[in-house]
PDB file of N, CA and C in Angstrom:
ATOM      1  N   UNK A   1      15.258  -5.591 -11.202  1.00  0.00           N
ATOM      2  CA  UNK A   1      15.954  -5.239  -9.986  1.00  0.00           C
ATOM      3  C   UNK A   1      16.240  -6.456  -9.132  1.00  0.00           C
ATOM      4  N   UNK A   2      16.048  -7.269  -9.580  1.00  0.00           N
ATOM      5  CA  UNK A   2      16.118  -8.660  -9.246  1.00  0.00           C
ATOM      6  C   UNK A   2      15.631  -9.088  -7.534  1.00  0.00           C
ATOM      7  N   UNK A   3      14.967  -8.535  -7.386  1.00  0.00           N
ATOM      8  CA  UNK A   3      13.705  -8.531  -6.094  1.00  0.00           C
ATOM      9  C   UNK A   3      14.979  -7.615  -5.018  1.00  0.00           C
ATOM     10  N   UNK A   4      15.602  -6.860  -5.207  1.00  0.00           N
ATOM     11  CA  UNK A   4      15.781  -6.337  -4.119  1.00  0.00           C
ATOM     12  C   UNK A   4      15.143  -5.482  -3.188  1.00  0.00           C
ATOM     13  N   UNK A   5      14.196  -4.531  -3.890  1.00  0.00           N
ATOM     14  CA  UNK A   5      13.170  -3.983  -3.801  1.00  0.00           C
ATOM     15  C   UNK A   5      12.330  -4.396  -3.050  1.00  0.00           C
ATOM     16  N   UNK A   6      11.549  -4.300  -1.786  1.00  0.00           N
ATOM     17  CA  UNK A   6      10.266  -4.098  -1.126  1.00  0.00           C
ATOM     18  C   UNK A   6       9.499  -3.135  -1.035  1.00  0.00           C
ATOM     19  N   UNK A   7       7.562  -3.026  -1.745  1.00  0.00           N
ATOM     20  CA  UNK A   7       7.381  -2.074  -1.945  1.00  0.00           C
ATOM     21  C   UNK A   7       6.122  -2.360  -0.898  1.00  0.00           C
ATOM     22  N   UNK A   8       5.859  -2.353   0.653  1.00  0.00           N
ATOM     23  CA  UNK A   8       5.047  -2.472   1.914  1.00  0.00           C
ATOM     24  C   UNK A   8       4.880  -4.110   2.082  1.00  0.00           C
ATOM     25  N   UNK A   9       6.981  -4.364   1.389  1.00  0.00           N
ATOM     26  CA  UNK A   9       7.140  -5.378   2.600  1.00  0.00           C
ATOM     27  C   UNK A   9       6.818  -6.636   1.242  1.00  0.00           C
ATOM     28  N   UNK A  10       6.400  -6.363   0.417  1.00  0.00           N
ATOM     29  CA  UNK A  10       6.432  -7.438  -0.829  1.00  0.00           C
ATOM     30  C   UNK A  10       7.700  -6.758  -2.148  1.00  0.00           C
ATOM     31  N   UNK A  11       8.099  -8.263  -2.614  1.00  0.00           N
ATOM     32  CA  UNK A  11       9.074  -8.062  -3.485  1.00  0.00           C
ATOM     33  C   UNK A  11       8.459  -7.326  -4.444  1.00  0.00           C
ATOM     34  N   UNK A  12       9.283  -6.619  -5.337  1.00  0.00           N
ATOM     35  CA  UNK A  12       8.671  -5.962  -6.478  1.00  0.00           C
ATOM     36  C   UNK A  12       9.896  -6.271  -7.496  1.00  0.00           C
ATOM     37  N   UNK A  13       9.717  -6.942  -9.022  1.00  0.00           N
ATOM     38  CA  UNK A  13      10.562  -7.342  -9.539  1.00  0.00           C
ATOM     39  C   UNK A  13      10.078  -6.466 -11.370  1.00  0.00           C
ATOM     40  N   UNK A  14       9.313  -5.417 -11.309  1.00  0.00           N
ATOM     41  CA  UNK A  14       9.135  -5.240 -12.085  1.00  0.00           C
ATOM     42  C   UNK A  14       9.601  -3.279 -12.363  1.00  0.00           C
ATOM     43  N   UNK A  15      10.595  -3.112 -13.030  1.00  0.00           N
ATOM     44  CA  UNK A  15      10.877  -2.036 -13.001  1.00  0.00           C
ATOM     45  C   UNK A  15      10.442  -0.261 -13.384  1.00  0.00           C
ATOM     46  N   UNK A  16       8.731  -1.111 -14.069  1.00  0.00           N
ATOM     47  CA  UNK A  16       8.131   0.073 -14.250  1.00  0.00           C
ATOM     48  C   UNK A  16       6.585  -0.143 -13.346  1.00  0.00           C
ATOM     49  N   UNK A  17       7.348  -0.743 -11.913  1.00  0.00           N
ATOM     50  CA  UNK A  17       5.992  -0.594 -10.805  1.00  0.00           C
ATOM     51  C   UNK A  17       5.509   0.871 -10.574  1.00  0.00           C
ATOM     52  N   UNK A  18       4.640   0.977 -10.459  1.00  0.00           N
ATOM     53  CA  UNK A  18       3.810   2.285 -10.218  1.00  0.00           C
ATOM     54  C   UNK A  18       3.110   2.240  -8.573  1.00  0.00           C
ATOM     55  N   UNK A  19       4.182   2.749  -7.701  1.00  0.00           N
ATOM     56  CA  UNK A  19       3.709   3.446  -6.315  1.00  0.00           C
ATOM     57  C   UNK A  19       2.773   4.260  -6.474  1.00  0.00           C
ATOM     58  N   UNK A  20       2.210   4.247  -5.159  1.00  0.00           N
ATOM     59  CA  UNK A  20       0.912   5.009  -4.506  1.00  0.00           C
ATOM     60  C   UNK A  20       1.415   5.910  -3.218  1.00  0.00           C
ATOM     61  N   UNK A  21       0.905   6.795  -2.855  1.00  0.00           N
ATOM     62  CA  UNK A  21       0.962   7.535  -2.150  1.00  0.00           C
ATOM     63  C   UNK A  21       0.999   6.787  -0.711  1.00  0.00           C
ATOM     64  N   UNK A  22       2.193   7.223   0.276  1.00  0.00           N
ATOM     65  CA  UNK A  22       1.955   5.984   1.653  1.00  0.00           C
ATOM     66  C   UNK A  22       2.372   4.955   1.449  1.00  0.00           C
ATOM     67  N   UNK A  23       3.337   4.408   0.033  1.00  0.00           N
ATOM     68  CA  UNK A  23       3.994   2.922  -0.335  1.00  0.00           C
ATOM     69  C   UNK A  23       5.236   3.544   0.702  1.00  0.00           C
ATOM     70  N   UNK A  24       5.906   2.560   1.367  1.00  0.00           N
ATOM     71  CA  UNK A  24       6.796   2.530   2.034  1.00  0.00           C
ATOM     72  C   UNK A  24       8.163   1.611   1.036  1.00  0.00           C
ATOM     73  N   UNK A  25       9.089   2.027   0.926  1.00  0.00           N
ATOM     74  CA  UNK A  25      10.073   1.360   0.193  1.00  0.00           C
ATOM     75  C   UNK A  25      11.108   1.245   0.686  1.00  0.00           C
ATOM     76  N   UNK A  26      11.658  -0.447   0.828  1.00  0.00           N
ATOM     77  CA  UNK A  26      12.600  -0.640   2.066  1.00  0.00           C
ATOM     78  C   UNK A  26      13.561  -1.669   0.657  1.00  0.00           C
ATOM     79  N   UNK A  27      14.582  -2.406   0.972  1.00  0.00           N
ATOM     80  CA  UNK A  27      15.533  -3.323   0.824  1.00  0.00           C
ATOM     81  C   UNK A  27      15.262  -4.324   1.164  1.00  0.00           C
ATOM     82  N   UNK A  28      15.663  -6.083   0.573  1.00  0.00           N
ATOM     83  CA  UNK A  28      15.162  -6.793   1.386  1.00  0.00           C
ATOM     84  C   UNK A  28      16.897  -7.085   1.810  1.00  0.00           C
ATOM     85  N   UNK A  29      16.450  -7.757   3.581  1.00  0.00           N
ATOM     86  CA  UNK A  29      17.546  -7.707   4.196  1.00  0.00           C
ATOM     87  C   UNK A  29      18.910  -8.797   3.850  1.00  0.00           C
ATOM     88  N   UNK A  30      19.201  -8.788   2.599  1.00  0.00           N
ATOM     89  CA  UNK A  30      20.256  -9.681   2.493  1.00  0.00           C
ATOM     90  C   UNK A  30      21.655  -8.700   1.922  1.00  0.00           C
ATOM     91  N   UNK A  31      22.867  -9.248   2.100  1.00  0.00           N
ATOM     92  CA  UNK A  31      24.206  -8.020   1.448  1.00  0.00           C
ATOM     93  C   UNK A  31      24.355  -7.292   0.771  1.00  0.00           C
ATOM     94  N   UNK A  32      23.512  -8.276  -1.063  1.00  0.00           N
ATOM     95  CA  UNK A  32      23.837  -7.375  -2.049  1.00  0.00           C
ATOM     96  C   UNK A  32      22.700  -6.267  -2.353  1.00  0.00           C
ATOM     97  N   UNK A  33      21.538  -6.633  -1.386  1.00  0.00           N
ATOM     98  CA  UNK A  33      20.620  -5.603  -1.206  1.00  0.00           C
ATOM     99  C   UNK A  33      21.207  -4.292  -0.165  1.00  0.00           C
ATOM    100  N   UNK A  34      21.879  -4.936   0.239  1.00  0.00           N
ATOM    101  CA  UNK A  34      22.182  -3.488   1.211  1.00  0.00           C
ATOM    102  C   UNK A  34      23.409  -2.700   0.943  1.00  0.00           C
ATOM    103  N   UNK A  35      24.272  -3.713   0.091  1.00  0.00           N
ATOM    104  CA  UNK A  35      25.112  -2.684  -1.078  1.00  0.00           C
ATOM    105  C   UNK A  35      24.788  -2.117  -1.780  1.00  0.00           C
ATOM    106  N   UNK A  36      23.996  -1.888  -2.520  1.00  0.00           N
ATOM    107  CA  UNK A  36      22.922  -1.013  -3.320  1.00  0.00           C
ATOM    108  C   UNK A  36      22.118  -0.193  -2.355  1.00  0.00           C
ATOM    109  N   UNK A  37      22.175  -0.354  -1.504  1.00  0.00           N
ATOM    110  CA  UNK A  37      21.209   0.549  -0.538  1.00  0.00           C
ATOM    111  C   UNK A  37      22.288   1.767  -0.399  1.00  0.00           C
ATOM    112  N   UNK A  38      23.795   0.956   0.685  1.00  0.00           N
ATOM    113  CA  UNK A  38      24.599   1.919   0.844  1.00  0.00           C
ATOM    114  C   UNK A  38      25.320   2.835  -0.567  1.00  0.00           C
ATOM    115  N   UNK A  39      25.536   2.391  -1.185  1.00  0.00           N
ATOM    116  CA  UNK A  39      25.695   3.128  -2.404  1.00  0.00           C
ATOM    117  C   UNK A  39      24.740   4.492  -2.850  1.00  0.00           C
ATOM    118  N   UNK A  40      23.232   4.080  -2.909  1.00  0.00           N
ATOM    119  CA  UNK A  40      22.295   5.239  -3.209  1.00  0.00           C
ATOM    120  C   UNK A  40      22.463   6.089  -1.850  1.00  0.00           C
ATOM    121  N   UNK A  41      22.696   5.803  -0.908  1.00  0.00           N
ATOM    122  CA  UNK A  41      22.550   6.603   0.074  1.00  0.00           C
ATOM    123  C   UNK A  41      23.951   8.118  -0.172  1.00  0.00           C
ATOM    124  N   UNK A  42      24.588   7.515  -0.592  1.00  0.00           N
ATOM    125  CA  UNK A  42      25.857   8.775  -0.972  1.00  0.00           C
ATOM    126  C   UNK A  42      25.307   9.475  -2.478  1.00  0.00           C
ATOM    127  N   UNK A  43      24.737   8.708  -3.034  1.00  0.00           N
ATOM    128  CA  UNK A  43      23.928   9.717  -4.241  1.00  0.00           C
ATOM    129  C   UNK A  43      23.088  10.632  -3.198  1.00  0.00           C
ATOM    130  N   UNK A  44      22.307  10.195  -2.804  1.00  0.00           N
ATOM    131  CA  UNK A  44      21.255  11.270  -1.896  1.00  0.00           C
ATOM    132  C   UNK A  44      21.752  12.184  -0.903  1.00  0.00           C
ATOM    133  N   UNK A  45      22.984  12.250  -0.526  1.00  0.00           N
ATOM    134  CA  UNK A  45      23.864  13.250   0.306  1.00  0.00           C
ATOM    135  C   UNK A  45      23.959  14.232  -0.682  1.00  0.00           C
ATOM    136  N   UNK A  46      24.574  13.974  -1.906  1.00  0.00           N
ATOM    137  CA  UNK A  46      24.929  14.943  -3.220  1.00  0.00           C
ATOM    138  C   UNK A  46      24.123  15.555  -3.719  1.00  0.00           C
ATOM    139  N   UNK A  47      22.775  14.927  -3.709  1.00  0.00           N
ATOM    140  CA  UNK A  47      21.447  15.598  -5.160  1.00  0.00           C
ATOM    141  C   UNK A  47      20.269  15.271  -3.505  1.00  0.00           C
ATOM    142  N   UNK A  48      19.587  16.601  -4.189  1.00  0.00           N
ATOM    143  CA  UNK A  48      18.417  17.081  -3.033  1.00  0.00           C
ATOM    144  C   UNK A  48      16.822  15.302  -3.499  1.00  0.00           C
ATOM    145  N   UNK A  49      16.808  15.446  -2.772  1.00  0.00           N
ATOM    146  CA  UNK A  49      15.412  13.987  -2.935  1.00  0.00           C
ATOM    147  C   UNK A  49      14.258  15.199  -3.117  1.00  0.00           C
ATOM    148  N   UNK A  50      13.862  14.336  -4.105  1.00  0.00           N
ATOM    149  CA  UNK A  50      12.034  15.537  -4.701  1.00  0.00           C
ATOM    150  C   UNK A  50      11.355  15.437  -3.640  1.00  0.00           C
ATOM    151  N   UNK A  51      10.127  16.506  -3.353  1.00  0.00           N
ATOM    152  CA  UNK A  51       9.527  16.374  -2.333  1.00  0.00           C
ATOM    153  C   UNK A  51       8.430  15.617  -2.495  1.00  0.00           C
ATOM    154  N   UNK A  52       7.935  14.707  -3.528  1.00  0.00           N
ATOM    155  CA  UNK A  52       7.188  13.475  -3.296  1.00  0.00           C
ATOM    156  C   UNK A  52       8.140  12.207  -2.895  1.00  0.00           C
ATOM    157  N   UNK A  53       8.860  12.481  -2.289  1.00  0.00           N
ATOM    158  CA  UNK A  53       9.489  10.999  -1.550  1.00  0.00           C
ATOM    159  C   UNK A  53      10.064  11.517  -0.291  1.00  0.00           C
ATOM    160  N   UNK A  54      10.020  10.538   0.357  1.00  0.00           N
ATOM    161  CA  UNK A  54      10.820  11.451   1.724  1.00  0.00           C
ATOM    162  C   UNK A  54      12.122   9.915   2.010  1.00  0.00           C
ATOM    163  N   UNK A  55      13.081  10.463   2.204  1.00  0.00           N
ATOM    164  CA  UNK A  55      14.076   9.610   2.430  1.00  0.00           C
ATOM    165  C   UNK A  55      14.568   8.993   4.089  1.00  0.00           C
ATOM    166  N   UNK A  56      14.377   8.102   4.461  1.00  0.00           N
ATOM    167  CA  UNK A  56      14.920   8.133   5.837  1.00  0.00           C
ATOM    168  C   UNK A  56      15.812   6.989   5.798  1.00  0.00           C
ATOM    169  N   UNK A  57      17.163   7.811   5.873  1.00  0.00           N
ATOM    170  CA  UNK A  57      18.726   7.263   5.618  1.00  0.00           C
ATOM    171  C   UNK A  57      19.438   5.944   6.362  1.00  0.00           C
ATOM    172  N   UNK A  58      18.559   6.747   8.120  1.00  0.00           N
ATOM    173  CA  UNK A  58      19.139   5.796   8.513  1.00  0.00           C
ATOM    174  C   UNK A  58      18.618   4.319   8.816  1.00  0.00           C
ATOM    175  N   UNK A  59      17.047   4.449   8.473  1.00  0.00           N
ATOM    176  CA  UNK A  59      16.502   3.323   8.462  1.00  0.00           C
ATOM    177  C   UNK A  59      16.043   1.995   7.440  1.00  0.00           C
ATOM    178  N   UNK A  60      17.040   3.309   6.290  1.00  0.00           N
ATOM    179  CA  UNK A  60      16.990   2.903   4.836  1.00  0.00           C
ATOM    180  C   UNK A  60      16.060   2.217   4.432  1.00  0.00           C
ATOM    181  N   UNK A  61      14.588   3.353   4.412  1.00  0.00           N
ATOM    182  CA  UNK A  61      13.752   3.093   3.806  1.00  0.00           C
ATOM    183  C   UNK A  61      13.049   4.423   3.118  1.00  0.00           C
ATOM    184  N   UNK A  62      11.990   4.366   2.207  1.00  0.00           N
ATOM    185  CA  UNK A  62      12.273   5.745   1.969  1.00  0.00           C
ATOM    186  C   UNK A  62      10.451   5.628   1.787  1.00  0.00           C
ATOM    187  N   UNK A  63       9.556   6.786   2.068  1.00  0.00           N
ATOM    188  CA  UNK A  63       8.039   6.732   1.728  1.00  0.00           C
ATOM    189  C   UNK A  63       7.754   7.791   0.636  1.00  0.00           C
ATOM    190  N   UNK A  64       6.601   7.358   0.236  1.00  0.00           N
ATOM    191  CA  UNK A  64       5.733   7.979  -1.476  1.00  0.00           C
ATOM    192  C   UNK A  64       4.959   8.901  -1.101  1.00  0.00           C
ATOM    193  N   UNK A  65       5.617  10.546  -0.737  1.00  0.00           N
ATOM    194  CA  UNK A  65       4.547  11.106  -0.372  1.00  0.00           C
ATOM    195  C   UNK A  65       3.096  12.062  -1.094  1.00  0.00           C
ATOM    196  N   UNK A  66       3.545  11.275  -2.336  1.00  0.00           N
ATOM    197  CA  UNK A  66       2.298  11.960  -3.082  1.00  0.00           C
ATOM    198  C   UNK A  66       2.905  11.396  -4.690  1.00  0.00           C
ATOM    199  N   UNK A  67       1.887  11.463  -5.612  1.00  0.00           N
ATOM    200  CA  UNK A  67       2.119  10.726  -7.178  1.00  0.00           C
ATOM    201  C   UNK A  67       2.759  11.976  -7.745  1.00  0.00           C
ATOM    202  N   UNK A  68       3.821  11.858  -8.501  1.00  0.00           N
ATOM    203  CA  UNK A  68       4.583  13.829  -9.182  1.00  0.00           C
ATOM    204  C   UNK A  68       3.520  13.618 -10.298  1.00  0.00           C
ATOM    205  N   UNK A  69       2.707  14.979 -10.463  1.00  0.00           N
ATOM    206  CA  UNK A  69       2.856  15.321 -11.704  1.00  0.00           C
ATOM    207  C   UNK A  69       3.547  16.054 -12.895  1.00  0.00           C
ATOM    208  N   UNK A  70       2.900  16.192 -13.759  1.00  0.00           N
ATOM    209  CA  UNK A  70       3.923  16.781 -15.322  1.00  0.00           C
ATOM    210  C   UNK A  70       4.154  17.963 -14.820  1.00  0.00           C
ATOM    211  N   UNK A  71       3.257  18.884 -14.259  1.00  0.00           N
ATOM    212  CA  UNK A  71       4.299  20.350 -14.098  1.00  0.00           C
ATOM    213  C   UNK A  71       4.975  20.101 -13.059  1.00  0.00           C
ATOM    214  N   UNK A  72       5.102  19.609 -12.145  1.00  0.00           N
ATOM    215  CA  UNK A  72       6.070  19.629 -11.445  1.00  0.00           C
ATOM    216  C   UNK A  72       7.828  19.042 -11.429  1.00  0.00           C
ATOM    217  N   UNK A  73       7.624  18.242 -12.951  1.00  0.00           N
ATOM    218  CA  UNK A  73       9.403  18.341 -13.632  1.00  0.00           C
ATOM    219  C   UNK A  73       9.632  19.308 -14.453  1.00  0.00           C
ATOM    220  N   UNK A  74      10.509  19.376 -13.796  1.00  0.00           N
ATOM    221  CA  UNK A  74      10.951  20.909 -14.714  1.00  0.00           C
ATOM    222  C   UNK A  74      12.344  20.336 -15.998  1.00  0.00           C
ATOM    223  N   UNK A  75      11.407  19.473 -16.918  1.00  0.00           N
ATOM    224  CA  UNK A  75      11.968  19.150 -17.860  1.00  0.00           C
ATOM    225  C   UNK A  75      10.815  20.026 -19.423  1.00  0.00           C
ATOM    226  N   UNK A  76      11.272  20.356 -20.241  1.00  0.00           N
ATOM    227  CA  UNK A  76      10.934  20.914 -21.471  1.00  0.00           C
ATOM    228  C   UNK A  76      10.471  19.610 -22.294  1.00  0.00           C
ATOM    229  N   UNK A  77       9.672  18.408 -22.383  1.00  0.00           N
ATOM    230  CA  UNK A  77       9.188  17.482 -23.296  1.00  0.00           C
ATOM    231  C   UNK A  77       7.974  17.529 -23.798  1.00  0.00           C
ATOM    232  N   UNK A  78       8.485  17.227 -25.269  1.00  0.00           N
ATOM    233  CA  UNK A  78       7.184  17.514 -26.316  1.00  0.00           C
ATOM    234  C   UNK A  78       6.423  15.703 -26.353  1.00  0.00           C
ATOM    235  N   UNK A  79       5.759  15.870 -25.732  1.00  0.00           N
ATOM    236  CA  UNK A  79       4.782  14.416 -24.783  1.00  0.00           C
ATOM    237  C   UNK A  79       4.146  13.958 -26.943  1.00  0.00           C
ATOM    238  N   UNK A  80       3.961  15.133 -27.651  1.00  0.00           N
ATOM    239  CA  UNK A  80       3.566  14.409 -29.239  1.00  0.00           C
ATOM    240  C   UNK A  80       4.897  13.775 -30.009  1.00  0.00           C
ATOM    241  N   UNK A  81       6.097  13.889 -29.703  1.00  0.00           N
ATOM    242  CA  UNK A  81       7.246  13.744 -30.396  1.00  0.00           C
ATOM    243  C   UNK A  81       6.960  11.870 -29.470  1.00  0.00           C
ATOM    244  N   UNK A  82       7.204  12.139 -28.265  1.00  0.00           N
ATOM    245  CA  UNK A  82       7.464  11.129 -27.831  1.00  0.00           C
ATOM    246  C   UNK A  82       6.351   9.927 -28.702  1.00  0.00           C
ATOM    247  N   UNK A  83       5.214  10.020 -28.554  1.00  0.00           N
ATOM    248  CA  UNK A  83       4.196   9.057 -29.130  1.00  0.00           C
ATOM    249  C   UNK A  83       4.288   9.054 -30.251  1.00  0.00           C
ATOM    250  N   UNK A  84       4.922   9.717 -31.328  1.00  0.00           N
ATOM    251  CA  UNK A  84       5.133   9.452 -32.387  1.00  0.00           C
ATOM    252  C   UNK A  84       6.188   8.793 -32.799  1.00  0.00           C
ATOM    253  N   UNK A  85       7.165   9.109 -32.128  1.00  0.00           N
ATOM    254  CA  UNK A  85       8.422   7.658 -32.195  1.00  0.00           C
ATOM    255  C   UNK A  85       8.803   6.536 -31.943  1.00  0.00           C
ATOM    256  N   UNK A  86       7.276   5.962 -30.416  1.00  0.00           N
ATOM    257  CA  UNK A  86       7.149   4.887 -30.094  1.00  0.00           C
ATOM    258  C   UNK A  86       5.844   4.087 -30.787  1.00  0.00           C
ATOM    259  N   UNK A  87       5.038   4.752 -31.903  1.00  0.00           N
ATOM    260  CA  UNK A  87       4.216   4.357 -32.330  1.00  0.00           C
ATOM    261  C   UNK A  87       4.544   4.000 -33.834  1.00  0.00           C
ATOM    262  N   UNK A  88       5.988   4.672 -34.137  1.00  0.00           N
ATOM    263  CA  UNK A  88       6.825   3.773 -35.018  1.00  0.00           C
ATOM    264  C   UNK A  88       7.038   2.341 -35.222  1.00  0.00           C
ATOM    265  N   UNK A  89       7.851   2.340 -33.340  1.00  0.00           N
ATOM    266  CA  UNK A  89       8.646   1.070 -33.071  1.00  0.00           C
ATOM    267  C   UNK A  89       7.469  -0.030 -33.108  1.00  0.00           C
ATOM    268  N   UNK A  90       6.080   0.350 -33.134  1.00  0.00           N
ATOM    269  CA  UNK A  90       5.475  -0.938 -33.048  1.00  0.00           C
ATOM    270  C   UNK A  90       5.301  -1.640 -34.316  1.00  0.00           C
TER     271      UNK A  90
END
């Protein structure tokens, strides 16, 4: 993400960071960070934000209000298919 990302105000450059509950997630303040900001912000007008994140638009920052767990996506995945196809690739 090439540090655009602040995750309580430190860069985060790694795209499978793992938030905590109470991480605050802001932009850091330079253009092409805040073109990407304004951009997601018209995705989030369109599609409802899950209720472990809370979005605040106009201060364009958004907080972690709790870790999702597995029942709470309401996706159908067979979690043994998956480990068996990445335990291929190794």
């Amino acid at each position: 993400n090439h540090k655009h990302i602040l995750v309580n105000n430190r860069a985060i450059n790694v795209p499978s960071y793992r938030c905590k509950p109470k991480d605050i997630i802001t932009a850091r303040d330079r253009p092409e960070s805040r073109a990407i900001i304004a951009k997601n912000n018209k995705f989030s007008q369109t599609y409802k934000v899950p209720n472990h994140l809370t979005l605040q638009s106009l201060q364009n920052k958004g907080l972690v209000n709790e870790i999702i767990d597995r029942e709470s996506i309401d996706l159908n995945i067979n979690e043994l298919l998956v480990v068996e196809y990445y335990s291929r690739k190794a």
